[in-house]
N, C-alpha and C. Protein backbone atom coordinates (compact mmCIF):
# COMPACT_ATOMS: atom_id res chain seq x y z
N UNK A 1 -46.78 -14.43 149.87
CA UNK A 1 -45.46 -13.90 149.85
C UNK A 1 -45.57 -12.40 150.08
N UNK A 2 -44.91 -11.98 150.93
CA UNK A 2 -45.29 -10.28 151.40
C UNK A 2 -43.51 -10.13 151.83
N UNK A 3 -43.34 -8.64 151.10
CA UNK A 3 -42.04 -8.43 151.17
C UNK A 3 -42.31 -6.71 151.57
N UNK A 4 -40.94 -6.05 152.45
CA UNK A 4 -41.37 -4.76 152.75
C UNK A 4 -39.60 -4.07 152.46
N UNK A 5 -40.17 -2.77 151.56
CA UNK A 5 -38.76 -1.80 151.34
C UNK A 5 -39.51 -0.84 152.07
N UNK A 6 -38.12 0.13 152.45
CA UNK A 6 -38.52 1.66 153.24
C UNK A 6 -37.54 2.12 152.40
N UNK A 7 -38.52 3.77 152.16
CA UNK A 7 -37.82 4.68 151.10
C UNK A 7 -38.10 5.93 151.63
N UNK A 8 -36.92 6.54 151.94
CA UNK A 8 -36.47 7.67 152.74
C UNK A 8 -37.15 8.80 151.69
N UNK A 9 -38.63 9.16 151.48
CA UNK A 9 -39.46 9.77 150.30
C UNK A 9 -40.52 10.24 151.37
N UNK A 10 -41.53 11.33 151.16
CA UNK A 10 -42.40 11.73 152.01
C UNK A 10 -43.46 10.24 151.40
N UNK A 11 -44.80 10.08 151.90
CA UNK A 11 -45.42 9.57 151.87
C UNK A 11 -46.44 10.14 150.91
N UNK A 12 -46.84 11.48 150.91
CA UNK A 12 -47.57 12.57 150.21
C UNK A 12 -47.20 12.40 148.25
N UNK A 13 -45.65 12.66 148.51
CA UNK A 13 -45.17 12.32 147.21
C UNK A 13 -45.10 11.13 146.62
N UNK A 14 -44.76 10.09 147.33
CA UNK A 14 -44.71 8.77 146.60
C UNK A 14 -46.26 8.50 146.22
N UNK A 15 -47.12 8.77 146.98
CA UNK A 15 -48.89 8.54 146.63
C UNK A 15 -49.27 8.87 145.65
N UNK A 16 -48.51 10.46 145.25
CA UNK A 16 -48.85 11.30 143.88
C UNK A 16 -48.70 10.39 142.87
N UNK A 17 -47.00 10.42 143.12
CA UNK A 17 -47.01 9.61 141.96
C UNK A 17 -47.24 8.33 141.53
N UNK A 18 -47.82 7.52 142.54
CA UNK A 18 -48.48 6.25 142.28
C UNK A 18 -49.48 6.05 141.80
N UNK A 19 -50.34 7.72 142.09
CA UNK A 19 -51.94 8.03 141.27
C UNK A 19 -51.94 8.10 139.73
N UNK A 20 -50.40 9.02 139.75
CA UNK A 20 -50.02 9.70 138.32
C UNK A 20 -49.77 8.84 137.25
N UNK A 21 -48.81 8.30 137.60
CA UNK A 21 -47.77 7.40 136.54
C UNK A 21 -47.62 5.78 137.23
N UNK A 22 -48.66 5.04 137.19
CA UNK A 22 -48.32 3.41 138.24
C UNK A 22 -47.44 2.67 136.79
N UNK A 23 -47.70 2.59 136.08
CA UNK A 23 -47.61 1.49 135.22
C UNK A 23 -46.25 2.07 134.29
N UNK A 24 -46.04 3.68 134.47
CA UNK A 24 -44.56 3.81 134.12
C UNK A 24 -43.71 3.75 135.09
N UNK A 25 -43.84 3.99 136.22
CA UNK A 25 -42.96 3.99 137.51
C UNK A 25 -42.36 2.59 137.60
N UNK A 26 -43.61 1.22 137.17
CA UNK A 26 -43.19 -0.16 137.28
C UNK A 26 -42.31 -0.42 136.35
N UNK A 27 -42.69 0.21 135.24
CA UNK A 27 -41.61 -0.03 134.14
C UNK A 27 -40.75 0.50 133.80
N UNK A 28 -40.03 1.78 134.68
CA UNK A 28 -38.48 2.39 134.63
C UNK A 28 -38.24 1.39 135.84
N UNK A 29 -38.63 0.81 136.82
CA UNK A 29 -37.99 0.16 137.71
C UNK A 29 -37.82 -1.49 137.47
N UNK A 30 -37.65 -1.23 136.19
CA UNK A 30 -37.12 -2.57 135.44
C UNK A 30 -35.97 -2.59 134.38
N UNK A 31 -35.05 -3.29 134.26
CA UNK A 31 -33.98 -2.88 133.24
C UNK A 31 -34.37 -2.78 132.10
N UNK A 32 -35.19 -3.37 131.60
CA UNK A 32 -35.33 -3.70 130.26
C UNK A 32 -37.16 -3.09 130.02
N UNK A 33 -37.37 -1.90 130.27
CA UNK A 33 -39.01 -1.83 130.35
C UNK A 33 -39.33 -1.70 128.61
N UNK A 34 -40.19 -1.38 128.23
CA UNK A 34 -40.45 -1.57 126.37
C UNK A 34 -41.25 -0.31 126.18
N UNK A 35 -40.73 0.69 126.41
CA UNK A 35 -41.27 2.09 126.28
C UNK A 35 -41.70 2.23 124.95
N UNK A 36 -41.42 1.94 124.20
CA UNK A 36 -41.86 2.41 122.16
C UNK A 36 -43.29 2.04 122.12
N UNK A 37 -43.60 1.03 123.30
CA UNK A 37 -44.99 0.91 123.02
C UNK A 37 -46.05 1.29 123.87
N UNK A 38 -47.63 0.98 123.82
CA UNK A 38 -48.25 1.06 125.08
C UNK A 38 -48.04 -0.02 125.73
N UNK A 39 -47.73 -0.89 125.18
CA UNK A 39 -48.04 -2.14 126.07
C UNK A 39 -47.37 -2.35 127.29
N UNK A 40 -47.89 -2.45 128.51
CA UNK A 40 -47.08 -2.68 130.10
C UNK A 40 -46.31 -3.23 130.11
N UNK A 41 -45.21 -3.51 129.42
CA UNK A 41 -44.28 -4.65 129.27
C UNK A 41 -42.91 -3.99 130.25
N UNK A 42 -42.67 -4.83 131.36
CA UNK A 42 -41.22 -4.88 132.40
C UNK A 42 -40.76 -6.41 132.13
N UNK A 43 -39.54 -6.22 132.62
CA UNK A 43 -38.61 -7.37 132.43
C UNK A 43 -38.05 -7.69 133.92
N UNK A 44 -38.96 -9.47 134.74
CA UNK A 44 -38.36 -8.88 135.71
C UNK A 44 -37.17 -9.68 136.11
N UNK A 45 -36.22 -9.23 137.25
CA UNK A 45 -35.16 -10.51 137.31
C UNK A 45 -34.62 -10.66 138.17
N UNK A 46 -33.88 -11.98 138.56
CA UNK A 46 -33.15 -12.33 139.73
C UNK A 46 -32.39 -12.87 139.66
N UNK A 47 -31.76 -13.19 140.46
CA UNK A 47 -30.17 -14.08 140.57
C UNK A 47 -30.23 -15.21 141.51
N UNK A 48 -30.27 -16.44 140.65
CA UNK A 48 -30.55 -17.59 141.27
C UNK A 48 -29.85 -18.33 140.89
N UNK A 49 -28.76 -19.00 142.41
CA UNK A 49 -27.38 -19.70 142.16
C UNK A 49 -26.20 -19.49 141.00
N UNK A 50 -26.19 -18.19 141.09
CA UNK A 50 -25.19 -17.33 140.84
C UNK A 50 -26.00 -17.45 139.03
N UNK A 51 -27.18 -17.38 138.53
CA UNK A 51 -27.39 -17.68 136.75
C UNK A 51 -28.58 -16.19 137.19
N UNK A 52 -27.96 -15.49 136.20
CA UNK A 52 -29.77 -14.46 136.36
C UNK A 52 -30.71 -15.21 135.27
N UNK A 53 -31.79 -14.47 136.01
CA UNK A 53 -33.08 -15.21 135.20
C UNK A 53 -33.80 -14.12 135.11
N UNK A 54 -34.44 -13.88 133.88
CA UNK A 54 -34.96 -12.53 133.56
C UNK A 54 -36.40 -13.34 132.82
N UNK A 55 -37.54 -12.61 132.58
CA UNK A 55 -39.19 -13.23 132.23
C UNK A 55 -39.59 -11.41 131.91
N UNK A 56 -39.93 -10.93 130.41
CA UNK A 56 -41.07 -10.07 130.09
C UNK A 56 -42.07 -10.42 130.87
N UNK A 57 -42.61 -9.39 131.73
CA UNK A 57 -44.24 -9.48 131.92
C UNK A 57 -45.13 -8.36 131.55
N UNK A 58 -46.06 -8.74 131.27
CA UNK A 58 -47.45 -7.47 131.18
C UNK A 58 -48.03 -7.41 132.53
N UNK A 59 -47.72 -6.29 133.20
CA UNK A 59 -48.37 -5.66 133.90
C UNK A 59 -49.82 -4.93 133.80
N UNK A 60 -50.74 -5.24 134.58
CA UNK A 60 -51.57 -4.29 134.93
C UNK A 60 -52.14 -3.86 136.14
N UNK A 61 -52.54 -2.57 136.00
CA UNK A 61 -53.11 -2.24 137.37
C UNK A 61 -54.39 -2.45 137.31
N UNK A 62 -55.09 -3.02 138.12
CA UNK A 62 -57.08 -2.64 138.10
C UNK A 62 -57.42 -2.36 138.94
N UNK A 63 -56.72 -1.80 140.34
CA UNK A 63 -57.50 -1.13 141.18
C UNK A 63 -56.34 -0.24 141.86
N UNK A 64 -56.88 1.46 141.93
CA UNK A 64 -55.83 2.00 143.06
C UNK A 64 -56.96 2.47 143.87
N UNK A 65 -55.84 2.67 144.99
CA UNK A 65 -57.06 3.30 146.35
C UNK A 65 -56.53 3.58 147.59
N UNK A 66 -56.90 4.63 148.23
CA UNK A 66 -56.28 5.31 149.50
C UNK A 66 -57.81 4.57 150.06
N UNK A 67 -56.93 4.07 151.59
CA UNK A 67 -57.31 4.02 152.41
C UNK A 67 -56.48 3.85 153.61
N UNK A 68 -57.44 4.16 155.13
CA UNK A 68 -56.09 3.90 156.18
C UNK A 68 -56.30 2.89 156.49
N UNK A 69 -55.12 2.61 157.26
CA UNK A 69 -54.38 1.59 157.88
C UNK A 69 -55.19 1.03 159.09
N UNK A 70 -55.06 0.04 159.76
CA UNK A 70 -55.48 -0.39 160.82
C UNK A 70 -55.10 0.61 162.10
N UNK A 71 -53.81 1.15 161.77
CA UNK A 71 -53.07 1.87 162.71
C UNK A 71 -53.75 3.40 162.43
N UNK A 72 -54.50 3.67 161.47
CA UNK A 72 -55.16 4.94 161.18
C UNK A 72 -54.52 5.92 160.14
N UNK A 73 -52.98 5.57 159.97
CA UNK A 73 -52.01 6.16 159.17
C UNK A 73 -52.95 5.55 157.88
N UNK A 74 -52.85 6.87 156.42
CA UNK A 74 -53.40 6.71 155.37
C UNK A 74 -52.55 5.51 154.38
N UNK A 75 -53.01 4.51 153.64
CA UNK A 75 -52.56 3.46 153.02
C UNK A 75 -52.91 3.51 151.41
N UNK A 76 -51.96 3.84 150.38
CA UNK A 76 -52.24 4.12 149.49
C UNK A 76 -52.18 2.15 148.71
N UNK A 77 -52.78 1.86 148.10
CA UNK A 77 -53.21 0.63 147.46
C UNK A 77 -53.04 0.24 146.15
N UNK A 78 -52.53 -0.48 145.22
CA UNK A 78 -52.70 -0.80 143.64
C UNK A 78 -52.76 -2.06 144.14
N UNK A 79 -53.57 -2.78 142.99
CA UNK A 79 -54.30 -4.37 142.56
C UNK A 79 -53.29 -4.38 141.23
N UNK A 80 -51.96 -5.16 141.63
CA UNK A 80 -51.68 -5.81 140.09
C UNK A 80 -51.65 -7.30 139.74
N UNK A 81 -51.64 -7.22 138.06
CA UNK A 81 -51.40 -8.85 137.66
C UNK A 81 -50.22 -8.73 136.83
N UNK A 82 -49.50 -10.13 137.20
CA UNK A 82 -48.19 -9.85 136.39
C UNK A 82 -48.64 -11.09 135.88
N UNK A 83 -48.00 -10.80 134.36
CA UNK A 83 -48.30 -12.15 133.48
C UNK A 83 -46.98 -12.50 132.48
N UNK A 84 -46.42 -13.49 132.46
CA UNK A 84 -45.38 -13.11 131.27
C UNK A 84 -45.98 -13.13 129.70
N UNK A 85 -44.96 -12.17 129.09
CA UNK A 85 -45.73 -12.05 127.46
C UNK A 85 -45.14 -13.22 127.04
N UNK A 86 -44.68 -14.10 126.56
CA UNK A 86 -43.95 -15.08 125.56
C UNK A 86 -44.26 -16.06 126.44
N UNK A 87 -45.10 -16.93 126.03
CA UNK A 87 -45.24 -18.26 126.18
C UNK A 87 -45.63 -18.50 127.87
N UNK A 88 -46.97 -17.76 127.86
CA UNK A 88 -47.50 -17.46 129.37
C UNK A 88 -47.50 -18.65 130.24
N UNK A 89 -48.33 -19.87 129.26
CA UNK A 89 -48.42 -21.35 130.40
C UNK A 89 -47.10 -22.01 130.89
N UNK A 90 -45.92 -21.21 130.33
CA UNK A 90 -44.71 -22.14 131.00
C UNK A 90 -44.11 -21.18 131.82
N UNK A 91 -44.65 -20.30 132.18
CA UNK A 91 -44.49 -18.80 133.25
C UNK A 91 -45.49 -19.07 135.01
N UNK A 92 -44.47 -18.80 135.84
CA UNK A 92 -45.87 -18.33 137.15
C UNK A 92 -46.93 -16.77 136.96
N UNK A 93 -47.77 -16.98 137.12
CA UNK A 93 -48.73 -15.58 137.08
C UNK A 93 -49.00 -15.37 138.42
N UNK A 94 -48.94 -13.75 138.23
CA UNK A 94 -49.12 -13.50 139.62
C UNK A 94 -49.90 -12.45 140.55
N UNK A 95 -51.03 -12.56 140.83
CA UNK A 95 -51.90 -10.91 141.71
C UNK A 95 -51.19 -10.67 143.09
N UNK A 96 -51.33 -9.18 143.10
CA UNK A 96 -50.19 -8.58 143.86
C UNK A 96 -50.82 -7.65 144.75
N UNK A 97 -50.76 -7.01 145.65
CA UNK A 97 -51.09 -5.62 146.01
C UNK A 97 -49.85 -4.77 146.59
N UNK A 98 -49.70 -3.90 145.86
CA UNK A 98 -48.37 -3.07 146.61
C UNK A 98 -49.08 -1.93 147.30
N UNK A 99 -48.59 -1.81 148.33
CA UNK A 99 -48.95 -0.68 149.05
C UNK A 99 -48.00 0.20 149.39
N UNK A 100 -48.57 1.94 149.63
CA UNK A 100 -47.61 2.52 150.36
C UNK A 100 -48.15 2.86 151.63
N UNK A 101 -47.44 3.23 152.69
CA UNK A 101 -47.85 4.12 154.19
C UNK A 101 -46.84 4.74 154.69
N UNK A 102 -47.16 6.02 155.06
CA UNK A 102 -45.88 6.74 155.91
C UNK A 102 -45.47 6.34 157.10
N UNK A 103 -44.31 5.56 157.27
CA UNK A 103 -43.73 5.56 158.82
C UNK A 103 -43.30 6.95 159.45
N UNK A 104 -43.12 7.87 158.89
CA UNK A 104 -42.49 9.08 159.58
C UNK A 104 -42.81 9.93 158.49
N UNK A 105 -42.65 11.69 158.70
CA UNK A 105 -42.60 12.39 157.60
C UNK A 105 -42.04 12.55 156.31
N UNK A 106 -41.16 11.86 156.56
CA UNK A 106 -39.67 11.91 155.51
C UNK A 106 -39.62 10.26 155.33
N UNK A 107 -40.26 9.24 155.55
CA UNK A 107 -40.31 8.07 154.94
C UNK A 107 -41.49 6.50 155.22
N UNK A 108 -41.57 6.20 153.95
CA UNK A 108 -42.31 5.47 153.62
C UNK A 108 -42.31 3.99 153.22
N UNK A 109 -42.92 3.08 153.69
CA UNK A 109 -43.24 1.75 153.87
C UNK A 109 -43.91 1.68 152.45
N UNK A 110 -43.06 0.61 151.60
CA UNK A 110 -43.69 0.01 150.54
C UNK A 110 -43.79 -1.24 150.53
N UNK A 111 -45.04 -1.84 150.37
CA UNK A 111 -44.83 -3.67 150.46
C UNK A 111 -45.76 -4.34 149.79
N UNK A 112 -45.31 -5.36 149.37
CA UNK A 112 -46.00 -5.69 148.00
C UNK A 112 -45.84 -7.97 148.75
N UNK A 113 -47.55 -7.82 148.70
CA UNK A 113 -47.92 -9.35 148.92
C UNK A 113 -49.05 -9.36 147.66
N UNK A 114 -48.25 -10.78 147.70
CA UNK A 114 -48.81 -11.43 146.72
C UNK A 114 -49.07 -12.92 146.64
N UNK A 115 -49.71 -13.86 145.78
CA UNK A 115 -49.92 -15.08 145.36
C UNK A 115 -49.43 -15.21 144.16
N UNK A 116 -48.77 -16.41 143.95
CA UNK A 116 -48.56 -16.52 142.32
C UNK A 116 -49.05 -18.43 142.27
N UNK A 117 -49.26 -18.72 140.61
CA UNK A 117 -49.84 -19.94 140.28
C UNK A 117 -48.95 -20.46 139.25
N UNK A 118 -48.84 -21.51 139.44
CA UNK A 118 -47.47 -21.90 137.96
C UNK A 118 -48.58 -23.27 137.35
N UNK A 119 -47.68 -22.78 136.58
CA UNK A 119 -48.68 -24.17 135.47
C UNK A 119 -47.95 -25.14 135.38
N UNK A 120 -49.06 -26.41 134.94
CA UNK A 120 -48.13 -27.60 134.83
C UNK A 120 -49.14 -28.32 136.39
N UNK A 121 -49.87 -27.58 136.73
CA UNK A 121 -50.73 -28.38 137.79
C UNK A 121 -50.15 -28.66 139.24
N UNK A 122 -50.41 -30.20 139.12
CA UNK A 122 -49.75 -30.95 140.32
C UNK A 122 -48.06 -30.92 140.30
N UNK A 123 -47.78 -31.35 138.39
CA UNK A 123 -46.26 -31.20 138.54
C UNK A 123 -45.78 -29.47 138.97
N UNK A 124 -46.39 -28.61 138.72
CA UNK A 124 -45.54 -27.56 138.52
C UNK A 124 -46.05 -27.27 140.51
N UNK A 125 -46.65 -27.77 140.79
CA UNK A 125 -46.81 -27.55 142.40
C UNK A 125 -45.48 -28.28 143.34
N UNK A 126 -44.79 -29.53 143.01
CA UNK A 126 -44.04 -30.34 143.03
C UNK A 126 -42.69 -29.75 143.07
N UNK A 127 -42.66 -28.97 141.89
CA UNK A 127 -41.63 -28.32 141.00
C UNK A 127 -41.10 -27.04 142.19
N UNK A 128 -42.42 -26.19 142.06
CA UNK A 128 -42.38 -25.10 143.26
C UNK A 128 -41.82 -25.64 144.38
N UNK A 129 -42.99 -26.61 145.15
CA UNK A 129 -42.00 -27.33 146.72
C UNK A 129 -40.80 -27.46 146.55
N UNK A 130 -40.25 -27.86 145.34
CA UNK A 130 -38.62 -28.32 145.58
C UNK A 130 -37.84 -27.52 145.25
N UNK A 131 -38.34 -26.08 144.33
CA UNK A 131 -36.87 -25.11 143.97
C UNK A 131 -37.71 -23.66 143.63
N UNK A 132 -39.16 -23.59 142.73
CA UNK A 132 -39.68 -22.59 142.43
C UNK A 132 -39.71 -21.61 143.53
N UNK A 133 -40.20 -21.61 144.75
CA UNK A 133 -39.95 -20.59 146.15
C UNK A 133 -38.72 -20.24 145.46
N UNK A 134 -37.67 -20.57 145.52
CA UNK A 134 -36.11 -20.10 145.22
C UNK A 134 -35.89 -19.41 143.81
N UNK A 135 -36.69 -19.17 143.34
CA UNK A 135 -37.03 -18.23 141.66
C UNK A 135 -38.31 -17.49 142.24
N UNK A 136 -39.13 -17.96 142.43
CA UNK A 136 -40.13 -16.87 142.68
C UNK A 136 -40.01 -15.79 143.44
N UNK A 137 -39.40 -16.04 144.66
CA UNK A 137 -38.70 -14.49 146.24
C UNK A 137 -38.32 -13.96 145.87
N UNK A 138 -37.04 -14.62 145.08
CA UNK A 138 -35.84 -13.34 144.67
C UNK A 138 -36.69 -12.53 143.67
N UNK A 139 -37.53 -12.90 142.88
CA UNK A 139 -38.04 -11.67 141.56
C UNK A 139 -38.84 -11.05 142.19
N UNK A 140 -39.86 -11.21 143.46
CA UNK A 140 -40.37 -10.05 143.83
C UNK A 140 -39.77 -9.52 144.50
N UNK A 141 -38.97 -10.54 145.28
CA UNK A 141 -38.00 -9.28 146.25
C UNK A 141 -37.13 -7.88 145.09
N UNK A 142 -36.58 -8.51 144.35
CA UNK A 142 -35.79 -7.62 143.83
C UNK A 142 -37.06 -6.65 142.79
N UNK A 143 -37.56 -6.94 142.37
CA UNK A 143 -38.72 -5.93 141.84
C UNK A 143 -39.32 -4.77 142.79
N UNK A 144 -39.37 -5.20 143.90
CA UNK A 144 -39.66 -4.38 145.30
C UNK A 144 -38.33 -3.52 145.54
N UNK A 145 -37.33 -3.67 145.97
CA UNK A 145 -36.29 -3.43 145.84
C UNK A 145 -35.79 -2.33 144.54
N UNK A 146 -36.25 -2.52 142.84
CA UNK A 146 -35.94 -1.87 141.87
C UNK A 146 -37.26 -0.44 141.92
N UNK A 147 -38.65 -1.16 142.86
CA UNK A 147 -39.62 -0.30 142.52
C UNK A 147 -38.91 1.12 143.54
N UNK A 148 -38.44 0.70 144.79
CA UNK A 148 -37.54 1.92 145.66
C UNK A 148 -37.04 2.55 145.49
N UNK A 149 -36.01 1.74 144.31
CA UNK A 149 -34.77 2.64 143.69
C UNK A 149 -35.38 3.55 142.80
N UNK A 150 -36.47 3.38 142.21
CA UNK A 150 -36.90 4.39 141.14
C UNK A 150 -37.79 5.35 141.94
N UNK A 151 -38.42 5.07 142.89
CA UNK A 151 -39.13 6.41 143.27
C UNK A 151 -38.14 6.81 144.45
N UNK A 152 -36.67 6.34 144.76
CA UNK A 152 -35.90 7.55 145.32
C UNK A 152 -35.64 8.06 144.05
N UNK A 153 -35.40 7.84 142.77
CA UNK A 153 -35.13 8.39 141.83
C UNK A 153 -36.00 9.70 141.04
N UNK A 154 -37.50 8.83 141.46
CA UNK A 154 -38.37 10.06 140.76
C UNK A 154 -38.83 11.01 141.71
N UNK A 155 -38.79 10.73 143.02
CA UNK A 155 -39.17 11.73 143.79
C UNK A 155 -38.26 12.55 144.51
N UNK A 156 -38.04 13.72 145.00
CA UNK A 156 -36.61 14.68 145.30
C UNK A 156 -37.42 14.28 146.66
N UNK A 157 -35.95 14.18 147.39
CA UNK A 157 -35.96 14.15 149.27
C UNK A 157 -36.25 15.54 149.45
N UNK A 158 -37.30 15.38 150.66
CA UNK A 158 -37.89 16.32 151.22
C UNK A 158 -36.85 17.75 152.10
């Protein structure tokens, strides 16, 4: 699943702060993030057949990294896992890589592919074929989507 936002942000700046702050940036770009604690905790959510559906997850990062692009343009990199906190085996888990790259001076390509695994095996594979795709898109899409809105938020246009 690979989804792509563009955010009218230099490329320079959004990198900074992806070096700086990854794991608070993910979690103001969630409604419900759990700041009182350390723990990575975002809340993420979507709107599926008009019911939102919201899941705590623990986030982590374990790998960042600049490198370029095929195209030679520099590609800034994070390795995440999203896991939900409350009652993980009846949750999809999911490794991610979001990336950034500058399309132009003044804006930047963010896109975030990933795999996710649901439990429950064969049934919860079943489950997915017939409706999970339709819960799973919308929460990364819109997590992709909330991660934009916050770094037009944290970063000032050039």
């Amino acid at each position: 699943m690979r989804f792509q936002e563009q955010v009218d942000r230099s490329y320079g700046a959004i990198r900074d702060l992806l070096h700086r702050e990854p794991l608070a940036v993910l979690q103001r770009a969630t409604t419900s993030a759990v700041p009182r604690t350390n723990v990575p905790v975002a809340t993420l959510h979507a709107q599926v057949g008009g019911v939102e559906i919201g899941v705590d997850v623990r986030v982590r990062i374990t790998r960042t990294r600049d490198q370029p692009h095929p195209s030679g343009a520099p590609v800034t990199r994070l390795d995440l896992s999203l896991e939900a906190t409350s009652a993980p085996a009846l949750f999809p888990a999911m490794l991610a890589e979001l990336s950034a790259r500058p399309v132009s001076a003044r804006e930047t390509l963010l896109e975030l592919d990933g795999n996710y695994w649901l439990p429950f095996g064969a049934l919860g594979n079943a489950i997915d074929a017939a409706v999970g795709h339709r819960v799973a898109e919308p929460v990364v899409r819109r997590l992709l989507a909330d991660l934009a809105a916050q770094i037009r938020a944290d970063v000032a246009p050039d």
